[in-house]
Structures are given as structure tokens and as C-alpha cells.
C-alpha atoms as a PDB file:
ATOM      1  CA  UNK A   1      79.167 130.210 139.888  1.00  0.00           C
ATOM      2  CA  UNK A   2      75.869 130.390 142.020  1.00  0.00           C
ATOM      3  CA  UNK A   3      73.560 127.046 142.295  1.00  0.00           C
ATOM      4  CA  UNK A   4      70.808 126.729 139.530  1.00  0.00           C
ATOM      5  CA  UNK A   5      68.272 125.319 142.434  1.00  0.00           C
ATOM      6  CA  UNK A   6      70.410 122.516 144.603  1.00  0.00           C
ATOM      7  CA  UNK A   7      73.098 121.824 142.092  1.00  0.00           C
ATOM      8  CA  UNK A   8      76.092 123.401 140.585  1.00  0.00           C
ATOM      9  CA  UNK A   9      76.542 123.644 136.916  1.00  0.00           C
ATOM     10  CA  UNK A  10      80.155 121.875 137.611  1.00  0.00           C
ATOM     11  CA  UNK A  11      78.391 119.444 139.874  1.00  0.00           C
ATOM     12  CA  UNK A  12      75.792 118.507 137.113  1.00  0.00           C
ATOM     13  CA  UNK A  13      78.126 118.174 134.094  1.00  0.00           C
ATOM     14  CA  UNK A  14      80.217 116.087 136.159  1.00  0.00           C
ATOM     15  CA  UNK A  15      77.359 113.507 136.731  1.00  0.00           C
ATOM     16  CA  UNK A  16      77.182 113.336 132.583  1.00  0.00           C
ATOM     17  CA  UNK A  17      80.835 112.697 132.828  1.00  0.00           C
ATOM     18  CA  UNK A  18      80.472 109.992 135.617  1.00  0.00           C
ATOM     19  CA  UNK A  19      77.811 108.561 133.799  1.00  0.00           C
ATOM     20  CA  UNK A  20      79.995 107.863 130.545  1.00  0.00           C
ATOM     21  CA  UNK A  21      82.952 106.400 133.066  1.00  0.00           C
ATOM     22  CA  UNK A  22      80.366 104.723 134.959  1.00  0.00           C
ATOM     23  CA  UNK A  23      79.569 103.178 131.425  1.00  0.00           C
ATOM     24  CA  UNK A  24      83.378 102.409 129.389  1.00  0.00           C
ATOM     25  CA  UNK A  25      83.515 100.575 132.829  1.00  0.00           C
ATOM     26  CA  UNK A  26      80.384  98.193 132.697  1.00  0.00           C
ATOM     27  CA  UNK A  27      81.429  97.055 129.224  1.00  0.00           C
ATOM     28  CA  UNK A  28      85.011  96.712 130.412  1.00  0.00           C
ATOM     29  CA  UNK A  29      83.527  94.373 132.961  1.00  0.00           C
ATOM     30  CA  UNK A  30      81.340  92.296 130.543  1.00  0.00           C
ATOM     31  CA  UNK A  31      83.983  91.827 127.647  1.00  0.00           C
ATOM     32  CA  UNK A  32      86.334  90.735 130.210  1.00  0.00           C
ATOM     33  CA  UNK A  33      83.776  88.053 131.334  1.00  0.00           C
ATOM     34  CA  UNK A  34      82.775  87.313 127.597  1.00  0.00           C
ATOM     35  CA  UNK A  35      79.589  88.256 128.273  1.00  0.00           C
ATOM     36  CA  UNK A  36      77.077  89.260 125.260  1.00  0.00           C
ATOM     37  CA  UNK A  37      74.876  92.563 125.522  1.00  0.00           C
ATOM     38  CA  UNK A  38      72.078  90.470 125.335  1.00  0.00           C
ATOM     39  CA  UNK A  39      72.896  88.035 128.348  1.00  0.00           C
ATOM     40  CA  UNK A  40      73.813  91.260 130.338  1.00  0.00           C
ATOM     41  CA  UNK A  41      70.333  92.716 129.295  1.00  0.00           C
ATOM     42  CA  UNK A  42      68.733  89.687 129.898  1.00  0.00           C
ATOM     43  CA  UNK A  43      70.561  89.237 133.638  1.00  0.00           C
ATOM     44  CA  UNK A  44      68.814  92.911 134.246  1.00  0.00           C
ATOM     45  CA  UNK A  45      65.554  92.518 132.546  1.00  0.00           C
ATOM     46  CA  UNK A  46      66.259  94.740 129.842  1.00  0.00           C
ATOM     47  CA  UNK A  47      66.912  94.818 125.793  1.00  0.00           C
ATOM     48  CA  UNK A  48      70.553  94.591 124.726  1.00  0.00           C
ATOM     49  CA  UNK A  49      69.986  98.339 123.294  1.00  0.00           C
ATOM     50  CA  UNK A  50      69.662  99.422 126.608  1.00  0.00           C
ATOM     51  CA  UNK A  51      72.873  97.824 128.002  1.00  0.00           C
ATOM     52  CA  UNK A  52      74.509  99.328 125.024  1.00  0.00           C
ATOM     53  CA  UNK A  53      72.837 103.110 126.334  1.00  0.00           C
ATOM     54  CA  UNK A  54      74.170 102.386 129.669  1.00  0.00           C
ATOM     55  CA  UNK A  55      77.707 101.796 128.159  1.00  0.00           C
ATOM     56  CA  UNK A  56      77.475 104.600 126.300  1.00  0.00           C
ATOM     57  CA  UNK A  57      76.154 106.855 129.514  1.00  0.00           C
ATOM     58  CA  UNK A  58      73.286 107.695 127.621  1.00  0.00           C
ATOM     59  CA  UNK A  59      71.122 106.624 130.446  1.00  0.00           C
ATOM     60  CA  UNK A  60      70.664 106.926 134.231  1.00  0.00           C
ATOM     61  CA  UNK A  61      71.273 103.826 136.339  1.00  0.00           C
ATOM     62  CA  UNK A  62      69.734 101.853 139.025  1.00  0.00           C
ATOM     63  CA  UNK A  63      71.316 100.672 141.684  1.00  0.00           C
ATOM     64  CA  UNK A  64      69.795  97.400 141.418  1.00  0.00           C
ATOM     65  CA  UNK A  65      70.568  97.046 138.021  1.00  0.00           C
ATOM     66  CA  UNK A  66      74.377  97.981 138.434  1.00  0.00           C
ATOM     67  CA  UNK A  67      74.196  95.362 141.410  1.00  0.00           C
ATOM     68  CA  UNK A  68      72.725  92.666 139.443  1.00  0.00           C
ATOM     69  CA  UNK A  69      75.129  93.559 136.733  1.00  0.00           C
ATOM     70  CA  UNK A  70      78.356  93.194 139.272  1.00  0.00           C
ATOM     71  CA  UNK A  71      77.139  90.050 140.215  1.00  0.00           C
ATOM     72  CA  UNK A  72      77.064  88.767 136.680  1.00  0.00           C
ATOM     73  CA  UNK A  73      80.494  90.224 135.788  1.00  0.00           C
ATOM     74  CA  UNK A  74      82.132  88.199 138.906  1.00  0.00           C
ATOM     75  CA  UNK A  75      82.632  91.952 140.610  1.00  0.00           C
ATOM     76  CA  UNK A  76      82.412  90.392 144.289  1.00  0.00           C
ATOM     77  CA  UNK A  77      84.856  92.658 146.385  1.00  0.00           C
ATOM     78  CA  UNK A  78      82.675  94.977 148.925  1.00  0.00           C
ATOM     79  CA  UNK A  79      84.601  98.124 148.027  1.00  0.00           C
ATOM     80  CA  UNK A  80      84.588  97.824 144.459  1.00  0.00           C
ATOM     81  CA  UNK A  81      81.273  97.052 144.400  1.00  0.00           C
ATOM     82  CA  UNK A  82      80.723 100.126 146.601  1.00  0.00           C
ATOM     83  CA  UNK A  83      83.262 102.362 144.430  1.00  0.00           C
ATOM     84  CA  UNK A  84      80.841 101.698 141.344  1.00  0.00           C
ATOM     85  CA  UNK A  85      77.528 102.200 142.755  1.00  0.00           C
ATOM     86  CA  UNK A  86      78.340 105.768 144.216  1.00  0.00           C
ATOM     87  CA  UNK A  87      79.273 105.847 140.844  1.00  0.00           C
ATOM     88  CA  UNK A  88      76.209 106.056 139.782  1.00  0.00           C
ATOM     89  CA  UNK A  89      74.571 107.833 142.190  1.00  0.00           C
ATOM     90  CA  UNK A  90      76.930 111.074 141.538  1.00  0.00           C
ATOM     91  CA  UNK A  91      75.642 110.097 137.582  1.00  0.00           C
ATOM     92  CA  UNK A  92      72.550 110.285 138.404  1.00  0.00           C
ATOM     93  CA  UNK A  93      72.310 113.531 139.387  1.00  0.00           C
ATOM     94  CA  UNK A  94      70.017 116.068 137.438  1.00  0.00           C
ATOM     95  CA  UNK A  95      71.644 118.906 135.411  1.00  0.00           C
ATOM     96  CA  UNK A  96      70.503 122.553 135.563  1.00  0.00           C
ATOM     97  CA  UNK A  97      69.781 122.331 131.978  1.00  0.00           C
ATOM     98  CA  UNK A  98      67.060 119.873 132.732  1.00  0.00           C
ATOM     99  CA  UNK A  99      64.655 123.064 133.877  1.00  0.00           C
ATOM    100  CA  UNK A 100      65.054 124.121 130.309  1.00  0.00           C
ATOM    101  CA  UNK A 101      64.223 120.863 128.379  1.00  0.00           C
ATOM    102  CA  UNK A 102      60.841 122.838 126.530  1.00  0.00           C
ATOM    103  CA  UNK A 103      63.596 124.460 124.556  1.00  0.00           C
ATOM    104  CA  UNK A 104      66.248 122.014 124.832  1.00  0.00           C
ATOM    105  CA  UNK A 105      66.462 119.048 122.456  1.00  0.00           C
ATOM    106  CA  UNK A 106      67.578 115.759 124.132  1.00  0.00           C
ATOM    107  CA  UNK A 107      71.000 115.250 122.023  1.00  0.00           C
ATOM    108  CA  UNK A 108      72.139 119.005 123.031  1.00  0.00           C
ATOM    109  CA  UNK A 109      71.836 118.218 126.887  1.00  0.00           C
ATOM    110  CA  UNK A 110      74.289 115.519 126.935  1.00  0.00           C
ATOM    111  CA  UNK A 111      77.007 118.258 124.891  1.00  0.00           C
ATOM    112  CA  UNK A 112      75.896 120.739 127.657  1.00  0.00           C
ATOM    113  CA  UNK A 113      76.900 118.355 130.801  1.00  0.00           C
ATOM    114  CA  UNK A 114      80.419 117.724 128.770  1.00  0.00           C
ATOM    115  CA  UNK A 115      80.983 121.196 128.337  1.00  0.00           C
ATOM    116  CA  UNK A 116      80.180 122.099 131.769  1.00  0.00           C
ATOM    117  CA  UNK A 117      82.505 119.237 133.108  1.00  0.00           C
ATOM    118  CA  UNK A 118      85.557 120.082 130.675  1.00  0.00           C
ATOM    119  CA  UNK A 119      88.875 121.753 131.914  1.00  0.00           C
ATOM    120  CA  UNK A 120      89.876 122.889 128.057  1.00  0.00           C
ATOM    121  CA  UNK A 121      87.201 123.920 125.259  1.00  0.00           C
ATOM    122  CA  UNK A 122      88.728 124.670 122.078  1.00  0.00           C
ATOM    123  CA  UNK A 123      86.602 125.715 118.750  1.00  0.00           C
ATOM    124  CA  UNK A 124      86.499 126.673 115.609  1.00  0.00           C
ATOM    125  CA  UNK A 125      83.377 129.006 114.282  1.00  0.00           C
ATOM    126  CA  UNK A 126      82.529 130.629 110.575  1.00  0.00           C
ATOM    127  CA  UNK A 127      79.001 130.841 110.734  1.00  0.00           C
ATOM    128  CA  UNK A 128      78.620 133.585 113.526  1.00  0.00           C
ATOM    129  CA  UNK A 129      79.907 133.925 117.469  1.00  0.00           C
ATOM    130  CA  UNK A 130      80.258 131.318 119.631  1.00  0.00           C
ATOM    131  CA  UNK A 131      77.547 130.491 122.150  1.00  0.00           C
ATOM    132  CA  UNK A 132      79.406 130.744 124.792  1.00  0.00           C
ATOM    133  CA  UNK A 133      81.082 134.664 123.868  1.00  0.00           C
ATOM    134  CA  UNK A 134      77.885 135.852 122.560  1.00  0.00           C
ATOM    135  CA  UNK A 135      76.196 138.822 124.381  1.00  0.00           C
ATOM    136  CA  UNK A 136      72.559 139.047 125.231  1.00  0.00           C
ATOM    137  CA  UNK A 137      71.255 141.229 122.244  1.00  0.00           C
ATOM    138  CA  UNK A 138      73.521 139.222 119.478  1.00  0.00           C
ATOM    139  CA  UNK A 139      72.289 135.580 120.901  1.00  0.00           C
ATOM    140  CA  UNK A 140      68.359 137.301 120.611  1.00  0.00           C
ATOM    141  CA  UNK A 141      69.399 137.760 116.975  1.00  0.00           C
ATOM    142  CA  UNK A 142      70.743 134.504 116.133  1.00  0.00           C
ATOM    143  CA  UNK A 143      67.743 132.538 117.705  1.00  0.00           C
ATOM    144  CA  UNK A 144      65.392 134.915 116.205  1.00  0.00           C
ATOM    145  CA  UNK A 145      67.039 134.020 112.845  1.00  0.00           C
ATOM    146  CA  UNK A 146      67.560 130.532 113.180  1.00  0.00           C
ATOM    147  CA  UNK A 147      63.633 129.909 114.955  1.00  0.00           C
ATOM    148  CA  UNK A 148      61.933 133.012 112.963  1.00  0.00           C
ATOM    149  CA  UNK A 149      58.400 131.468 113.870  1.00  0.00           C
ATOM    150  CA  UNK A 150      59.094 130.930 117.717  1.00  0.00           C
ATOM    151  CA  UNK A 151      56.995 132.123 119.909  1.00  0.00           C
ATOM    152  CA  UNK A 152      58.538 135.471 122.025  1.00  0.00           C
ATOM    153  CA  UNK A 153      58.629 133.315 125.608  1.00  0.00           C
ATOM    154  CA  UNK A 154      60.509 130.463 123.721  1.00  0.00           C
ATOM    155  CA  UNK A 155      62.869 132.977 122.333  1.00  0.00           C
ATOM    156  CA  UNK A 156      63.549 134.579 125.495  1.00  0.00           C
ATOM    157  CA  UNK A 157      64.171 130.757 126.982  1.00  0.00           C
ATOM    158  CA  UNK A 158      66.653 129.983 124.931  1.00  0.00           C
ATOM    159  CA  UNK A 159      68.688 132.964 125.214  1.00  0.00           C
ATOM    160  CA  UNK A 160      68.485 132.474 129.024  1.00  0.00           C
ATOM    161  CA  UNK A 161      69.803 129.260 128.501  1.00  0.00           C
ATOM    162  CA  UNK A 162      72.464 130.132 126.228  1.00  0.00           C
ATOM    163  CA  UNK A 163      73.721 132.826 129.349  1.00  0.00           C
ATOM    164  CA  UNK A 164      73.325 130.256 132.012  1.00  0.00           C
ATOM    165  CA  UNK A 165      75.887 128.151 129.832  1.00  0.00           C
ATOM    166  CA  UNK A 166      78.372 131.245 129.840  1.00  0.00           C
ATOM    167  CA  UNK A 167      78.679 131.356 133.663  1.00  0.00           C
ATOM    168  CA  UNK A 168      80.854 128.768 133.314  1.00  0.00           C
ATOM    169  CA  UNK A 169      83.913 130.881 131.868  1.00  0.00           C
ATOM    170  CA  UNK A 170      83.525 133.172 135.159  1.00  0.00           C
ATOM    171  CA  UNK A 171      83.391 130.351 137.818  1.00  0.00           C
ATOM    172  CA  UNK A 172      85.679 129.119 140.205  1.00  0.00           C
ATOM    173  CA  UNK A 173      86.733 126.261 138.146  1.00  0.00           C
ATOM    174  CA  UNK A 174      86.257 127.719 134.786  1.00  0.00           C
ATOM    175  CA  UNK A 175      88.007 125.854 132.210  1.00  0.00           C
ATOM    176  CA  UNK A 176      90.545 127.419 129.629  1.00  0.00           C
ATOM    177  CA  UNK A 177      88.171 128.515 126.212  1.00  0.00           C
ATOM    178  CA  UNK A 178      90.393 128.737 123.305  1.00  0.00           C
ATOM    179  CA  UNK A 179      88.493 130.016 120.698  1.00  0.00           C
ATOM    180  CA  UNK A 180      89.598 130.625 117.062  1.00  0.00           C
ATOM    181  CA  UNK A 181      86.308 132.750 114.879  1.00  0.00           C
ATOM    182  CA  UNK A 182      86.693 132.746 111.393  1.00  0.00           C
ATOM    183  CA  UNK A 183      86.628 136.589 109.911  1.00  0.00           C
ATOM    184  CA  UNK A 184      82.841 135.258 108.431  1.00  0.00           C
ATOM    185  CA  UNK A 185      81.336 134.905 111.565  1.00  0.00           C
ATOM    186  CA  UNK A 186      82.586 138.694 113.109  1.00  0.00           C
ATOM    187  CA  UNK A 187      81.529 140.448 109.558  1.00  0.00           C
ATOM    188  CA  UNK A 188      77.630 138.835 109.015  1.00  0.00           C
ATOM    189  CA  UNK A 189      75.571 140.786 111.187  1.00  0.00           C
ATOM    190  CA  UNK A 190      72.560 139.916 113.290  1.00  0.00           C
ATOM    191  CA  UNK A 191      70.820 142.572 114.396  1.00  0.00           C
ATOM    192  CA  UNK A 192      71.483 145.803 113.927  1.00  0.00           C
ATOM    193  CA  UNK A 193      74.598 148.341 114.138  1.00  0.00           C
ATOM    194  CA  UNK A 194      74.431 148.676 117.964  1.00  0.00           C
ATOM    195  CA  UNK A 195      74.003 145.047 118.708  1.00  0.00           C
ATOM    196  CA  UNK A 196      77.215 144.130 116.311  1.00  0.00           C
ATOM    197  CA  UNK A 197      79.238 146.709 117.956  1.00  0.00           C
ATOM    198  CA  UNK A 198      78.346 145.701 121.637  1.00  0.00           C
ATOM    199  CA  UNK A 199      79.176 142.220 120.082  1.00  0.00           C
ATOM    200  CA  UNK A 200      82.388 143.043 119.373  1.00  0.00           C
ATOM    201  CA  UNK A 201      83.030 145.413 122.079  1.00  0.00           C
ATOM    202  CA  UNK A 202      82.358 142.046 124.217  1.00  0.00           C
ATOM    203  CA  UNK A 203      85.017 140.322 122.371  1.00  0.00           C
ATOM    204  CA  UNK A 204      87.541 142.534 122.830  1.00  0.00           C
ATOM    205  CA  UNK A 205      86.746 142.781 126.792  1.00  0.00           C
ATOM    206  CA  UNK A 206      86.508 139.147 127.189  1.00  0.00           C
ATOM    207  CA  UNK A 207      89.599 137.928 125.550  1.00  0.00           C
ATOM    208  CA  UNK A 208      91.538 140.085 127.860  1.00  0.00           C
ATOM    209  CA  UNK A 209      90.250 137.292 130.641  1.00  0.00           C
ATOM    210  CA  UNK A 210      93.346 135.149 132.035  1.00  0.00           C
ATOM    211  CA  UNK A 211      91.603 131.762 130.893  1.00  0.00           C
ATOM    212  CA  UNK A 212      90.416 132.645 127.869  1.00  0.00           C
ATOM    213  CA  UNK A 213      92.121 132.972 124.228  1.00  0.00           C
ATOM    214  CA  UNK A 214      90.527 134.394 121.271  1.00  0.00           C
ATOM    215  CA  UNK A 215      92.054 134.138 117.781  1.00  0.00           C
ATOM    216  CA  UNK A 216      90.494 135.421 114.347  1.00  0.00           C
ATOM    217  CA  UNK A 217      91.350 133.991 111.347  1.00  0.00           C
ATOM    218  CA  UNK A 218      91.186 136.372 108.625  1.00  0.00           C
ATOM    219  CA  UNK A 219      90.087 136.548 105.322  1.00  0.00           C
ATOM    220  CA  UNK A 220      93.572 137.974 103.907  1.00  0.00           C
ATOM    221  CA  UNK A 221      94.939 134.157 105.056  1.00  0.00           C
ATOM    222  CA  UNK A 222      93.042 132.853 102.157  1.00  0.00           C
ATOM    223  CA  UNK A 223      92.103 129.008 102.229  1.00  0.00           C
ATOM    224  CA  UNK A 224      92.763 127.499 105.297  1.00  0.00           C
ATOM    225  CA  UNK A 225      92.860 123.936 107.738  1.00  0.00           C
ATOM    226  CA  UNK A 226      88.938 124.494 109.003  1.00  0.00           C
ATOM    227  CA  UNK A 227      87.479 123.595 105.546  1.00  0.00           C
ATOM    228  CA  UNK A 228      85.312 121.200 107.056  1.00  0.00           C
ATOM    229  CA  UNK A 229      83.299 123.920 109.302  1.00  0.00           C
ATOM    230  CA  UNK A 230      83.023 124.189 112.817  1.00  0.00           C
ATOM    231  CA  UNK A 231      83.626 121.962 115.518  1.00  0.00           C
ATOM    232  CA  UNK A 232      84.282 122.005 119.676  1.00  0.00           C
ATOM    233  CA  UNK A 233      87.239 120.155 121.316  1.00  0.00           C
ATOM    234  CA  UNK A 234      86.419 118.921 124.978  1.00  0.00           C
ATOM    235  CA  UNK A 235      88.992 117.805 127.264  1.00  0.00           C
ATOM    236  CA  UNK A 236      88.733 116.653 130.713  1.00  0.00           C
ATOM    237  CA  UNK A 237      90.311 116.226 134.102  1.00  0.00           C
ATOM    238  CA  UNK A 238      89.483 113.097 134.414  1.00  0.00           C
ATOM    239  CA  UNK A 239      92.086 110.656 132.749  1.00  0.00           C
ATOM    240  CA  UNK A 240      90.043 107.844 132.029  1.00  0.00           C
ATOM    241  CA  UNK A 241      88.099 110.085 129.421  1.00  0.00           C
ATOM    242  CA  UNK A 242      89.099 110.839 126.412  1.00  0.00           C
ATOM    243  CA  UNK A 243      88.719 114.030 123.965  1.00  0.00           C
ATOM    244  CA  UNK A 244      85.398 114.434 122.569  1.00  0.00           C
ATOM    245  CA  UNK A 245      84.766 115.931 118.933  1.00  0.00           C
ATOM    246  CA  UNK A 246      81.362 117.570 119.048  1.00  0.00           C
ATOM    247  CA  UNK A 247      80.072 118.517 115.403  1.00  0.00           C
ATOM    248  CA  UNK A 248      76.442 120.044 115.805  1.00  0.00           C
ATOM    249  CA  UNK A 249      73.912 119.014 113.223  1.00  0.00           C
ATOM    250  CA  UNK A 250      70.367 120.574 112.180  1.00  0.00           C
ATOM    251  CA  UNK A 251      68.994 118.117 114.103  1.00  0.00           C
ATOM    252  CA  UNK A 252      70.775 115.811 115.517  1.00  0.00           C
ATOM    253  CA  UNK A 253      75.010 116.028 116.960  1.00  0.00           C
ATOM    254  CA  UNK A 254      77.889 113.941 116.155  1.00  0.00           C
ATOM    255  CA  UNK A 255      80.454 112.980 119.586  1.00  0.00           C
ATOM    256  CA  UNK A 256      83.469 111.588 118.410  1.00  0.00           C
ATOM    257  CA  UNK A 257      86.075 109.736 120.670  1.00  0.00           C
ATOM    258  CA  UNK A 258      88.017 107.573 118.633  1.00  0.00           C
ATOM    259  CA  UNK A 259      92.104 108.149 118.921  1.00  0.00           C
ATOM    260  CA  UNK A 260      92.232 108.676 115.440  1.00  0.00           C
ATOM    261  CA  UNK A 261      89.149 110.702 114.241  1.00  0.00           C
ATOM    262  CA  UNK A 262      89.933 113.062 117.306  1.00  0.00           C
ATOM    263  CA  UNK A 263      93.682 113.430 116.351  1.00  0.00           C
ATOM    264  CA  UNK A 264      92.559 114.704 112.851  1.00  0.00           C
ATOM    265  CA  UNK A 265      90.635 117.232 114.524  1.00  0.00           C
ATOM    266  CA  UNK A 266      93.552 117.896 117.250  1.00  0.00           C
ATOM    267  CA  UNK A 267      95.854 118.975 113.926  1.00  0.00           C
ATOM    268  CA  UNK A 268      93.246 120.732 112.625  1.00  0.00           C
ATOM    269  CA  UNK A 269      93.098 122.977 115.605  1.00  0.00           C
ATOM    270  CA  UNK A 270      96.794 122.855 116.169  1.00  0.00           C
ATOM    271  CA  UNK A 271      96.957 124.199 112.010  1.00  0.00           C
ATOM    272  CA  UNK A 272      94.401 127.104 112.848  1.00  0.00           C
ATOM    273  CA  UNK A 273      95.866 128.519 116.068  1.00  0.00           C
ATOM    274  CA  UNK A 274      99.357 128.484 114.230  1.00  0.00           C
ATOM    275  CA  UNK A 275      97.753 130.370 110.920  1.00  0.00           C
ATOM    276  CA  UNK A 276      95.783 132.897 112.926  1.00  0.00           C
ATOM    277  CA  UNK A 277      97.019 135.932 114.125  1.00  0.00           C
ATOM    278  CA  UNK A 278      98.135 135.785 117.969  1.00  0.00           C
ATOM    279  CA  UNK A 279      95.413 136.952 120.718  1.00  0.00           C
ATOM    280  CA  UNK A 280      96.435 140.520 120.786  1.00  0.00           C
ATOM    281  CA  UNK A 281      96.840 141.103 116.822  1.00  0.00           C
ATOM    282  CA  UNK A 282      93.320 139.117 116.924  1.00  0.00           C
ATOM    283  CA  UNK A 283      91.981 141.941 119.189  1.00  0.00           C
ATOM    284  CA  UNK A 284      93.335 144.692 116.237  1.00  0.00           C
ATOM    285  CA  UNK A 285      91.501 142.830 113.782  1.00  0.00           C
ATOM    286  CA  UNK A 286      88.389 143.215 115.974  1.00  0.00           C
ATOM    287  CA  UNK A 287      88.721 146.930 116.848  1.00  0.00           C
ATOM    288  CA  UNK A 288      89.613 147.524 113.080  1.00  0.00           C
ATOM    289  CA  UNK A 289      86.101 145.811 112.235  1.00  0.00           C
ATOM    290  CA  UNK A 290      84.563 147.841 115.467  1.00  0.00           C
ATOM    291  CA  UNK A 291      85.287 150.610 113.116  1.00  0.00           C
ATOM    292  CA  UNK A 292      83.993 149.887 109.795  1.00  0.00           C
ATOM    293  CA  UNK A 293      80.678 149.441 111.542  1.00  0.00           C
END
């Protein structure tokens, strides 16, 4: 992938991911010490909501508030102390997305440095295409639809955004995109005939693409495991982080990371890959809908 001005999309979402190690790690420190949020915040001159921010990476950090924090946690070895503060100067580093925050909400950006940083997205989608496999024309049509009073130049913004996020799949170290589309989301169109068919031409094209699967659950299955709606599975290189559950809300998003919750969602998955036809009976179903068009 090119640089979006001095910094790499995988360069960026990795800070988001260092941040939230950076983070598990501080609290690590301070429970092991049995120190309260509001002592640390206090050691730091800061509320105990925003020690529990830091902790949950939801925050940059200052170096001289990591130091001071180190000190209070008993963390007196030079090289760990070193270890953690380039820590958080490789979290601190400003995503790509940032250029786009007139159009970006602030709990979307934090999903957008995750998914840039993850080695495996999996999903599950009934409403219409996934972000991330939409072409140009079709994601026009769903922002137009879902923002039918924005202005033209905020339209255009968000589509750009919503391309810059797909140059991911098509980078050096793109992850694998598993991808499983309910029937619903190929058959409701936005736009009109030619954009549906490009959409699904694009499909088709792009699910021939080494790293990427594409599965479509069809209508003849009948009730299925998704029942709950859509949701994104991230995984990471990194082995200190666990799998995050992302369920996008009208305003607002849900990240879960709890061994159980995420497991539920793991079987889910697991359920709708097995149910679905494989990747190249999935592209028959999609040049059999190419035609009714």
C-alpha cells in the first residue's frame, strides 16, 4: 500500500494496537502493586476515568505520565522502563483516518486502526455488502441512503474513506478477509441495474484473490446461526491481544474481548462457514443473481 502522507495504513493501525497493549499492561502493573485507579490518577494528576481510558488504549500517552506511572508501579529496571515508553511513542502515532475525522465519528476510528492492524477479518453481513468489497458506485449508494440529507462533498468523503480502508486487502501485508454475505444483502439493490451488476461483477473478481474467501449464505438454507445480525471478527499477530467482536451500532459500536462472549461469536462463524456453500459454489450463486438482474 502507498503512504497516506508520512504513515502507512499498517503503521497507523498498529499504533491503535500498541496503544491497547501499551494499556492491558499499565493495569497489569497497578493490580500487581494493589494500586487503586484513583491513586494511579492521582500519582499523574489526572481523574481515575482517565487511567481507566489509558488502560483501555482509548487515549494517547505522555511520556511523563507513563514515567511517573512506572515509578509508582515499582517498574525500576532501565530497559523495561525503556521497552514501555517506545511503547508509547509507536501508540502515539496518528492514523491516516485522522485526515478524515469531518466524516468520521470518534468510536469508528478506533475499529478502523484494529482493522488495519489485523492478520484475519472474518464477517458476517445481511443488510447489504461489506465495506470493505464494496465498489465505488454501490458504496455512493449506500451512503446516499443511509445520510440522504448530506451534503454532495460529505458524500464524496466518505466514500473516499471507505476505498482508502480497502487498500488494505491489496497490500503487502494484507490480512486473510473471510467474508460470509447473507443472500439479503446481494438481492436489495442500491442504485440502479448497472451499479448492482458492477457490484457483483466485483464480487466474483475479488473472491478469486489468494487471501480472500467469500461465502453466500442462501436463502434456500432457511433459518440459520447469524440470527443475531452482523458482526466482524478481528484477530491479530500480536499474541498478547486477543479477538475482538465488533458489533456496529446507529451511533455508537460495541468491542468485545471477553474469552467467552468472543467464543460465542467464534461458533457462530464456525456454524455459518460450515452451512454456506463453499467459495466457488458461492461464486455460482453470484453469477446466477448477475443474471436475474
Amino acid at each position: 500500500m502507498g503512504r497516506v502522507g508520512d504513515v502507512t495504513a499498517a503503521e497507523s493501525g498498529g499504533s491503535v494496537v500498541r496503544r491497547i497493549l501499551l494499556g492491558s499492561q499499565l493495569r497489569r502493573l497497578r493490580e500487581s502493586r494493589g494500586i487503586t485507579r484513583e491513586a494511579a490518577g492521582y500519582s499523574i494528576r489526572a481523574s481515575e476515568s482517565k487511567i481507566s481510558r489509558m488502560e483501555l488504549g482509548r487515549v494517547s500517552f505522555k511520556a511523563r505520565d507513563i514515567e511517573d506511572l512506572l515509578t509508582l508501579y515499582g517498574v525500576a529496571e532501565e530497559g523495561e522502563r525503556a521497552a514501555l515508553l517506545g511503547l508509547a511513542r509507536e501508540a502515539n502515532v496518528a492514523g491516516w483516518w485522522h485526515s478524515f475525522g469531518d466524516v468520521l465519528p470518534g468510536w469508528f476510528q478506533t475499529y478502523i486502526g484494529l482493522e488495519g492492524a489485523a492478520s484475519l477479518i472474518r464477517i458476517y453481513e445481511v443488510q447489504f455488502v461489506h465495506g470493505l468489497l464494496q465498489t465505488e458506485a454501490y458504496a455512493h449508494a449506500v451512503v446516499t441512503r443511509g445520510q440522504p440529507d448530506a451534503p454532495c462533498v460529505e458524500v464524496e468523503r466518505r466514500v473516499a474513506l471507505r476505498l482508502e480502508r480497502q487498500k488494505a486487502l491489496v497490500s503487502e501485508r494484507a490480512p486473510r478477509f473471510h467474508a460470509v454475505l447473507d443472500e439479503a444483502a446481494l438481492r436489495r439493490p442500491y442504485g440502479d441495474r448497472a451499479v448492482m451488476q458492477g457490484q457483483l461483477k466485483h464480487l466474483i473478481e475479488i473472491s478469486e484473490q489468494p487471501n480472500i474467501t467469500l461465502q453466500v449464505m442462501p436463502f434456500s438454507f432457511g433459518g440459520h446461526a447469524g440470527e443475531s445480525g452482523a458482526f466482524t471478527m478481528l484477530s491479530f499477530p500480536e499474541s498478547d491481544l486477543s479477538d475482538v467482536v465488533f458489533l456496529e451500532q446507529l451511533t455508537s459500536a460495541l468491542y468485545l474481548d471477553k474469552g467467552e462472549e468472543v467464543a460465542q461469536y467464534e461458533r457462530v462463524m464456525e456454524r455459518l462457514q460450515a452451512d454456506s456453500p463453499g467459495p466457488e459454489e458461492s461464486r455460482d450463486v453470484l453469477r446466477g443473481l448477475l443474471q436475474l438482474i
